[in-house]
C-alpha atoms as a PDB file:
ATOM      1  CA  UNK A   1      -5.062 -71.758  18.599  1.00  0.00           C
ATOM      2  CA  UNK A   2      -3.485 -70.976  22.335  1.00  0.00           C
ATOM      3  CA  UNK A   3      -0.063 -72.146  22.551  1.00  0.00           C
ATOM      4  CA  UNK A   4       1.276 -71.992  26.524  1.00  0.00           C
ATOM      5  CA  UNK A   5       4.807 -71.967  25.043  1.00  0.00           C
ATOM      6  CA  UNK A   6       4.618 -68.949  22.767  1.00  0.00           C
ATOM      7  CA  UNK A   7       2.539 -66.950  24.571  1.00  0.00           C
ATOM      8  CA  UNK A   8       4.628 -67.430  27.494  1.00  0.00           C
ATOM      9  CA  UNK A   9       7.616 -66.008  25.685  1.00  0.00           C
ATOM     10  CA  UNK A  10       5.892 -63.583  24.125  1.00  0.00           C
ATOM     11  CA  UNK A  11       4.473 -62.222  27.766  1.00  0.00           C
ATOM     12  CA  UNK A  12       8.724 -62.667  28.807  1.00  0.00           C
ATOM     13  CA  UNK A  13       9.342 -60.477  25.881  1.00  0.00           C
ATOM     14  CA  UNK A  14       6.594 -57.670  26.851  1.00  0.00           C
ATOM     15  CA  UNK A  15       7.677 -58.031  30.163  1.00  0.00           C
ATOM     16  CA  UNK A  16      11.001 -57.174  29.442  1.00  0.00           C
ATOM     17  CA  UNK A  17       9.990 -54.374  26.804  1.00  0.00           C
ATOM     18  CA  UNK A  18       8.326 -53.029  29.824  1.00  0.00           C
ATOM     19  CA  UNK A  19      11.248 -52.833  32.222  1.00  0.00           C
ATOM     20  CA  UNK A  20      13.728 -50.928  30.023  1.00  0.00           C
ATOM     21  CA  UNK A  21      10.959 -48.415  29.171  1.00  0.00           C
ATOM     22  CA  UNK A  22      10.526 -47.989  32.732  1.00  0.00           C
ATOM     23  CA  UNK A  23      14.010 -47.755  32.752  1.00  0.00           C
ATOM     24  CA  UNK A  24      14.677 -45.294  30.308  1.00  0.00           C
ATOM     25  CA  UNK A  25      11.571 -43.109  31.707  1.00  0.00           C
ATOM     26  CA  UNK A  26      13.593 -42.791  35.071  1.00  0.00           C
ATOM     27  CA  UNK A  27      16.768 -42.364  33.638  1.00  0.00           C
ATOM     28  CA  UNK A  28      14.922 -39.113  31.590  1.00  0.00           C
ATOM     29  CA  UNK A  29      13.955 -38.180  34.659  1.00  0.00           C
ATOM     30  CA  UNK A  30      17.152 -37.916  36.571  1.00  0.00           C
ATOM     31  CA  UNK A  31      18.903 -36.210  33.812  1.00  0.00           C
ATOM     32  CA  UNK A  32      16.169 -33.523  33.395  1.00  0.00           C
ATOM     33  CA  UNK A  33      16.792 -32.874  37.243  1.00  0.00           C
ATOM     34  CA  UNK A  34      20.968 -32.736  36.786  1.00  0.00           C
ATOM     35  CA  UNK A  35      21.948 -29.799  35.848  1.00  0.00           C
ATOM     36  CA  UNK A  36      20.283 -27.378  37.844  1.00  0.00           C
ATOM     37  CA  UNK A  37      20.821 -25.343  40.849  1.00  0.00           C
ATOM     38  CA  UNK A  38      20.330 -26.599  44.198  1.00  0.00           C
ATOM     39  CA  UNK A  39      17.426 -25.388  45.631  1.00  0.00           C
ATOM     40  CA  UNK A  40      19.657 -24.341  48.832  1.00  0.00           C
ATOM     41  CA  UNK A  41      21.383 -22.265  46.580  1.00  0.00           C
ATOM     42  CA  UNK A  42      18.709 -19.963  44.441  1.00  0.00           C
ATOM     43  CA  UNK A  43      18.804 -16.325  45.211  1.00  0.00           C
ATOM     44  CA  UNK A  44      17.934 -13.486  43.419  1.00  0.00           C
ATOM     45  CA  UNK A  45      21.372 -11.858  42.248  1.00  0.00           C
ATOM     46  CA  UNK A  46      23.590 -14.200  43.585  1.00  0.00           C
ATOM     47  CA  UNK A  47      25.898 -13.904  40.518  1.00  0.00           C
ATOM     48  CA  UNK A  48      26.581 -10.148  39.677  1.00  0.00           C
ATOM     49  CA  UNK A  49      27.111  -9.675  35.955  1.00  0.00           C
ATOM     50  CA  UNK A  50      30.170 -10.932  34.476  1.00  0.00           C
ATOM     51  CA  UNK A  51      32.390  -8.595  31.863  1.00  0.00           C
ATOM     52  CA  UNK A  52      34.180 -11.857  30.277  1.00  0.00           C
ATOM     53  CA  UNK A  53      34.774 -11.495  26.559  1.00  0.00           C
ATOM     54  CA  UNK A  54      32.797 -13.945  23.817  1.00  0.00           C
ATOM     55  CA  UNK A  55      35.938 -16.694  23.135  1.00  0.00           C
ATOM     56  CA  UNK A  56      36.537 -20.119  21.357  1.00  0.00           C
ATOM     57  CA  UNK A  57      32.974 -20.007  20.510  1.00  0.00           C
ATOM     58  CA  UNK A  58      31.208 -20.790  16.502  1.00  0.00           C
ATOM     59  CA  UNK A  59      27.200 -20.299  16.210  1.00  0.00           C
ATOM     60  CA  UNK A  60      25.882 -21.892  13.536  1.00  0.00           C
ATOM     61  CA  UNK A  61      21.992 -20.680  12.652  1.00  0.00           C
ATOM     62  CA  UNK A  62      20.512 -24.429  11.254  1.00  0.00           C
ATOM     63  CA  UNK A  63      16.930 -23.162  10.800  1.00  0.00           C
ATOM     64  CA  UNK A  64      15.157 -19.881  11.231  1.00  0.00           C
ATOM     65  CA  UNK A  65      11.000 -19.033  11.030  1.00  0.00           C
ATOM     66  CA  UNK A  66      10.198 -15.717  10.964  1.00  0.00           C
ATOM     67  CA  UNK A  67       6.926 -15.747  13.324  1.00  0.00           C
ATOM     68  CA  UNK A  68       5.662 -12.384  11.651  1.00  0.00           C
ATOM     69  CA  UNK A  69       4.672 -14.283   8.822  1.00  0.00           C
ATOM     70  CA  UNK A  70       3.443 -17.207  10.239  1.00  0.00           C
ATOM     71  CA  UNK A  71      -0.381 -17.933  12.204  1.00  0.00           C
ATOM     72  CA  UNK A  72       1.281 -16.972  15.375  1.00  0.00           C
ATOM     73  CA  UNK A  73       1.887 -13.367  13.900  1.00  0.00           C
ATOM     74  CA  UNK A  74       4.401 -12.539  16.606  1.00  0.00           C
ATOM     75  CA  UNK A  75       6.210  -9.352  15.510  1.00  0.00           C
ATOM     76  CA  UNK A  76       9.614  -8.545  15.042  1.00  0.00           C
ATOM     77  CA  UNK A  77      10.311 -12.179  15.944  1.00  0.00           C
ATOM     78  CA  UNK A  78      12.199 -15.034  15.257  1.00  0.00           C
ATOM     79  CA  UNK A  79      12.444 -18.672  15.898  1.00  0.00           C
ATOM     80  CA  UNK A  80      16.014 -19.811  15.682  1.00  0.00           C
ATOM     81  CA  UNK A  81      17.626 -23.173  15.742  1.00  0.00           C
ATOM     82  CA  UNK A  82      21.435 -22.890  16.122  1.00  0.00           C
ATOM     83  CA  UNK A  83      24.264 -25.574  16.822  1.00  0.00           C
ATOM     84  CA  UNK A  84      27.033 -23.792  19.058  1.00  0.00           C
ATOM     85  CA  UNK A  85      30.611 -25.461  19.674  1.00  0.00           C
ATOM     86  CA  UNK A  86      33.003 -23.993  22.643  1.00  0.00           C
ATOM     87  CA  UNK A  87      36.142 -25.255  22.126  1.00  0.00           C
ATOM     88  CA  UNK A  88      37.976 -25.611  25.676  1.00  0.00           C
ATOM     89  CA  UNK A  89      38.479 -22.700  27.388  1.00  0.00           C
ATOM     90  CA  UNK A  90      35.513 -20.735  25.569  1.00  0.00           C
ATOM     91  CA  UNK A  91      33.484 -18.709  26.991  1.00  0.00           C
ATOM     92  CA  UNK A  92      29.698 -17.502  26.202  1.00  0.00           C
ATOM     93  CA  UNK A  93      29.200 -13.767  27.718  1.00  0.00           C
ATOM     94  CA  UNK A  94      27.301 -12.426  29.882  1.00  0.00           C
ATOM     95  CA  UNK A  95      23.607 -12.334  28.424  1.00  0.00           C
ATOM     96  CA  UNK A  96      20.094 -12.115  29.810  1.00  0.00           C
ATOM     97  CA  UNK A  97      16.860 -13.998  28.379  1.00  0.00           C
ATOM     98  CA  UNK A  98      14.323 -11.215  29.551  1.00  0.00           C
ATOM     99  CA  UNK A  99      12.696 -10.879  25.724  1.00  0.00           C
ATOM    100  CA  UNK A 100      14.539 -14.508  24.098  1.00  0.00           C
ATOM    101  CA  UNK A 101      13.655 -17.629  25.625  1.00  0.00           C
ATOM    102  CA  UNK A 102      15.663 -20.909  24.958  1.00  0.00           C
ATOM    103  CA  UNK A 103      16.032 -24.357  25.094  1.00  0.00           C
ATOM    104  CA  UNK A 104      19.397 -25.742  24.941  1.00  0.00           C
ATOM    105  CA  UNK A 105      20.499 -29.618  24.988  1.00  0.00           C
ATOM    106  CA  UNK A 106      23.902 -30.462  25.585  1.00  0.00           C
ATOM    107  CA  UNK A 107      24.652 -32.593  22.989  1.00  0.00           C
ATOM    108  CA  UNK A 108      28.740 -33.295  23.879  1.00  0.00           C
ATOM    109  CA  UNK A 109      30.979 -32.527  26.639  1.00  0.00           C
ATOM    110  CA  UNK A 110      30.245 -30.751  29.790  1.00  0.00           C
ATOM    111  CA  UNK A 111      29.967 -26.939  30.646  1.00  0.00           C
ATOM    112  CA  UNK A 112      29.402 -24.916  33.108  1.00  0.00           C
ATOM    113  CA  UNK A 113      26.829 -21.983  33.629  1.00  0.00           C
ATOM    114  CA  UNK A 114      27.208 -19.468  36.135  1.00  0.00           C
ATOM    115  CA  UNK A 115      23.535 -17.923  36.498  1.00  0.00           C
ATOM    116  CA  UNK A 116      22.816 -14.636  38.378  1.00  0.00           C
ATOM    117  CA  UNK A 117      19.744 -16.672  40.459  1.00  0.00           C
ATOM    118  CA  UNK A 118      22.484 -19.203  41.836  1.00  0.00           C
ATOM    119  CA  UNK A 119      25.365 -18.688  44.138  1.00  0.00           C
ATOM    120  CA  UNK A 120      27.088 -22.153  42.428  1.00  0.00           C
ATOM    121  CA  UNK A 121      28.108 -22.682  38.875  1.00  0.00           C
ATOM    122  CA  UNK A 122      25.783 -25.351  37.300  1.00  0.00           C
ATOM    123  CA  UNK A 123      27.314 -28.184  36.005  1.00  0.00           C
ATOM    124  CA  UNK A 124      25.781 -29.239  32.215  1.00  0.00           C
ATOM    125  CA  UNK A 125      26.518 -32.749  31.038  1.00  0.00           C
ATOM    126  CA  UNK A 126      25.535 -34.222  27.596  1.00  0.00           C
ATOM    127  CA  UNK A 127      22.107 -35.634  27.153  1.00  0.00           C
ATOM    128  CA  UNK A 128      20.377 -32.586  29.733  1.00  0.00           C
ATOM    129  CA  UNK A 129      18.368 -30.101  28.529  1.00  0.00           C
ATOM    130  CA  UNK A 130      18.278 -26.229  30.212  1.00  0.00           C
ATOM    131  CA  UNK A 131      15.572 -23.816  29.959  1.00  0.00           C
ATOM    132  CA  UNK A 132      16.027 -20.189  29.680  1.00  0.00           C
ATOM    133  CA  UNK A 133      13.075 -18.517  30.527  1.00  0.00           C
ATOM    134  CA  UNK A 134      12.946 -14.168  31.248  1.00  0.00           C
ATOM    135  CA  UNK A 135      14.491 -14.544  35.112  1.00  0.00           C
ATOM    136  CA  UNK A 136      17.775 -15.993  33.454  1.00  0.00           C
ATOM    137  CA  UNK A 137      20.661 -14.283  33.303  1.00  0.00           C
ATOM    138  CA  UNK A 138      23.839 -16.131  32.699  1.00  0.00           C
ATOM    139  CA  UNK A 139      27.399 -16.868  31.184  1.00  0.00           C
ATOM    140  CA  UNK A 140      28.802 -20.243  30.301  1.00  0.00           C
ATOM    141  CA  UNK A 141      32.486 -21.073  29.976  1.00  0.00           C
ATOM    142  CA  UNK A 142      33.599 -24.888  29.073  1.00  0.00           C
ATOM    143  CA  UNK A 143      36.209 -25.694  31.838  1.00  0.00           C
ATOM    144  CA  UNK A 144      36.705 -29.270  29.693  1.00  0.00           C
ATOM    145  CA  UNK A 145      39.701 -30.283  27.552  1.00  0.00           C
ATOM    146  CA  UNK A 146      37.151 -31.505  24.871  1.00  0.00           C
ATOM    147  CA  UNK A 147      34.774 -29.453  22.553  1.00  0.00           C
ATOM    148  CA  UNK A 148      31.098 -28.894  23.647  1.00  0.00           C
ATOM    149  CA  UNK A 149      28.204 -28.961  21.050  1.00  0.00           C
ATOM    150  CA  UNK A 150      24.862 -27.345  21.954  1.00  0.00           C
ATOM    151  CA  UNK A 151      21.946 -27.174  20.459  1.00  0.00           C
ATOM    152  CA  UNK A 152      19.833 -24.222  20.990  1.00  0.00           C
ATOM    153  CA  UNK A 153      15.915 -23.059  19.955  1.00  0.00           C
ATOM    154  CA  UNK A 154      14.792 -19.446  20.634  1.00  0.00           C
ATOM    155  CA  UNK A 155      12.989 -16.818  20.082  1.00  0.00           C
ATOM    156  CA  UNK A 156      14.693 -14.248  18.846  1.00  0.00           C
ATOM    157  CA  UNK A 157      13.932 -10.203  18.840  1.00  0.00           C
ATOM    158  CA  UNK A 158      16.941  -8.498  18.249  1.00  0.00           C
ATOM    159  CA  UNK A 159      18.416  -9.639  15.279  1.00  0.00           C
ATOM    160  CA  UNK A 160      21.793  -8.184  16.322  1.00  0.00           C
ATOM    161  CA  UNK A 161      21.989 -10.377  19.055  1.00  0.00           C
ATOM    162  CA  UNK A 162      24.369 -13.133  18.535  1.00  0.00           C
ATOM    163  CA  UNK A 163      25.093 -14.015  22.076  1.00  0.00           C
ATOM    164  CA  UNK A 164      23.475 -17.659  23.331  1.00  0.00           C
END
């Protein structure tokens, strides 16, 4: 039987279950757009290569797949998930991602990247996520007084390679 009273409230509560998904979609949305460069600001070689030394910085591989031996059959290949703190002050060297794409999410703090396709360093706040596709060549440095924990997926060919 139809009851004006609960239906009502139960319309408020959908209403409302609406809004902050709405809500949380557009707050997604801005943070996948902070974090990158400016579009005024992309050019090609815009930061030369930097000779600053690995410091303050602990990779942890979580998880690893080699994709030889999977469907995929990708040789010499490796999908990596890794947890990386820089304390403050630390520094991730110079390193391209011509053959090793990633994904890394900022998990705590705030870093900076200084990419060779932007003429700005690129602020990275907790809860953004960065792609590193084959045109990225970068080094990050945490500028903070706190630690910063990132979590990273890639694909991995050289196994030698421990930068990020």
């Amino acid at each position: 039987m139809f009851h004006p009273v609960a239906s009502g409230r139960r319309s408020t509560r959908h209403l409302m279950l609406a809004g902050i998904t709405a809500g949380s979609t557009l707050v997604g949305v801005s943070a996948a757009v902070a974090g990158s460069c400016p579009t005024d600001k992309v050019k090609a070689n815009a930061t030369p290569p930097a000779t600053h030394a690995g410091k303050g910085v602990t990779d942890t591989v979580l998880a690893a797949i080699d994709l030889e031996k999977e469907p995929a059959n990708i040789k010499e290949r490796q999908l990596r998930f890794r947890k990386l703190t820089i304390e403050p002050g630390g520094i991730v060297p110079w390193h391209s991602h011509a053959d090793r794409p990633a994904i890394i999410y900022i998990a705590e703090g705030e870093i900076v990247e200084y990419a060779s396709n932007c003429s700005v360093p690129i602020v990275h706040k907790a809860g953004e996520i960065r792609p590193e596709t084959s045109g990225t060549s970068h080094w990050w440095q945490n500028t903070g007084n706190k630690a910063v924990i990132l979590f990273v997926g890639d694909v991995l060919h050289d196994k030698n390679d421990h930068n990020m």
